[in-house]
C-alpha atoms as a PDB file:
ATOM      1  CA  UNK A   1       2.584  20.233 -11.207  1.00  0.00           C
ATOM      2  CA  UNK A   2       2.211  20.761 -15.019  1.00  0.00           C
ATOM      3  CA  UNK A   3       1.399  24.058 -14.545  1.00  0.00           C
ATOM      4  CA  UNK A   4       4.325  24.800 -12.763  1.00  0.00           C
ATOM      5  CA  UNK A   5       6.691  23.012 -15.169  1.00  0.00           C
ATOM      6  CA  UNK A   6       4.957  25.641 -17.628  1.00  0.00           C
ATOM      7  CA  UNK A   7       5.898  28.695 -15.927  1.00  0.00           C
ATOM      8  CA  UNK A   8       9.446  27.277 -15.301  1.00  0.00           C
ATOM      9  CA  UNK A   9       9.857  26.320 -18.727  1.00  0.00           C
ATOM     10  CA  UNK A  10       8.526  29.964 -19.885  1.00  0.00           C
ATOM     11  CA  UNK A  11      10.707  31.554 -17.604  1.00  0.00           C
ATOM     12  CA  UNK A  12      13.870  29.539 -18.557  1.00  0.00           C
ATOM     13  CA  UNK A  13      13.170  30.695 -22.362  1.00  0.00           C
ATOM     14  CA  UNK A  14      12.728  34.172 -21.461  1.00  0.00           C
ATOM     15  CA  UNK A  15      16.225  33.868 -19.480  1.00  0.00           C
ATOM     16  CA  UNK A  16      18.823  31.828 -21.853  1.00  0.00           C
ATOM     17  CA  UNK A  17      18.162  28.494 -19.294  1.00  0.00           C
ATOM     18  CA  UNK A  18      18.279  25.078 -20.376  1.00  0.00           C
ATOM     19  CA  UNK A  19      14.564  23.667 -22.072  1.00  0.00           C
ATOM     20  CA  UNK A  20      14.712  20.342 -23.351  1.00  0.00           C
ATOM     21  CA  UNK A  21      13.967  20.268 -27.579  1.00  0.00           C
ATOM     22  CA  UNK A  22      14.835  16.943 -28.468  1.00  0.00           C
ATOM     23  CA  UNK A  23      12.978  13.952 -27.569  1.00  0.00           C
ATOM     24  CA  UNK A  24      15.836  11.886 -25.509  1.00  0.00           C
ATOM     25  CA  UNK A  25      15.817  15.133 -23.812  1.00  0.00           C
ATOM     26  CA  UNK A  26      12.427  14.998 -22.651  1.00  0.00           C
ATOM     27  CA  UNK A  27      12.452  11.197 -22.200  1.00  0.00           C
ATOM     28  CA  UNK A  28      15.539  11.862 -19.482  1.00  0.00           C
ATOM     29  CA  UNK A  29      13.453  14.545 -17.571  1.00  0.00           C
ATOM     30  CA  UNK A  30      10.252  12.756 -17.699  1.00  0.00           C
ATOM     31  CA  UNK A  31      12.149   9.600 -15.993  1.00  0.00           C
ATOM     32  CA  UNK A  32      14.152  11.413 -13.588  1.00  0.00           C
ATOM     33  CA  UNK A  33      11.490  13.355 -12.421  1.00  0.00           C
ATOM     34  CA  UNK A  34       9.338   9.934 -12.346  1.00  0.00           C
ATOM     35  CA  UNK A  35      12.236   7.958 -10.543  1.00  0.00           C
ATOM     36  CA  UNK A  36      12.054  10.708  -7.403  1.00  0.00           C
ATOM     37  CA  UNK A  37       8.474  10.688  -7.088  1.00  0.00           C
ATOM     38  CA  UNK A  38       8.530   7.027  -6.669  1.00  0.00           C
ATOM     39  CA  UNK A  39      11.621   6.696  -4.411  1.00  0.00           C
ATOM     40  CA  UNK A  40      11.685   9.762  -2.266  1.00  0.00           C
ATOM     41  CA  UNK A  41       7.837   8.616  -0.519  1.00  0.00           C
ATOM     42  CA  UNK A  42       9.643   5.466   0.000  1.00  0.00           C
ATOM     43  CA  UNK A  43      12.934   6.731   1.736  1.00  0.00           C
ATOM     44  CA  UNK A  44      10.629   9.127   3.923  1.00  0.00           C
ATOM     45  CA  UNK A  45       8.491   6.038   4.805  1.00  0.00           C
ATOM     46  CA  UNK A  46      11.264   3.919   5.932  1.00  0.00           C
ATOM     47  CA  UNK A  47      13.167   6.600   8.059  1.00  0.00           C
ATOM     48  CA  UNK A  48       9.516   6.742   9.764  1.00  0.00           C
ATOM     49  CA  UNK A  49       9.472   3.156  10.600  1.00  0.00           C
ATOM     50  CA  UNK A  50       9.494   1.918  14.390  1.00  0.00           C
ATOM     51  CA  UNK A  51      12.814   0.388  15.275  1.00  0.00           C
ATOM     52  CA  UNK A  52      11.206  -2.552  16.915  1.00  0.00           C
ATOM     53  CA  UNK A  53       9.438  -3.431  14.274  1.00  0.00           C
ATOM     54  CA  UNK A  54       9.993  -7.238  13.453  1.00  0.00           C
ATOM     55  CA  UNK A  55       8.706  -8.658  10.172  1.00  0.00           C
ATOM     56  CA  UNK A  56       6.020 -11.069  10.204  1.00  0.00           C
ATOM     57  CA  UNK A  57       7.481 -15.243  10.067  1.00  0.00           C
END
């Protein structure tokens, strides 16, 4: 995954794209990328869920 964010970020300098250079910057991609990887597992997980399940009492 780093390496990949390498080569993007390489690329995007090479092109005229957007790389972050200030630290808020980087602090806004590190959490949004952190936020998906924690809630997209999740949503996948509960659209896999049996409809007749019945929590525990």
């Amino acid at each position: 995954m780093g390496l990949l964010g390498v080569v993007c970020s390489a690329i995007a300098t090479d092109h005229g794209g957007w790389v972050p250079h200030a630290c808020e910057e980087f602090n806004g991609l590190f959490w949004g990328v952190f936020l998906d990887a924690a809630v997209i597992p999740a949503t996948a997980l509960s659209w896999l869920v049996d409809t007749s399940f019945e929590p525990e009492r």
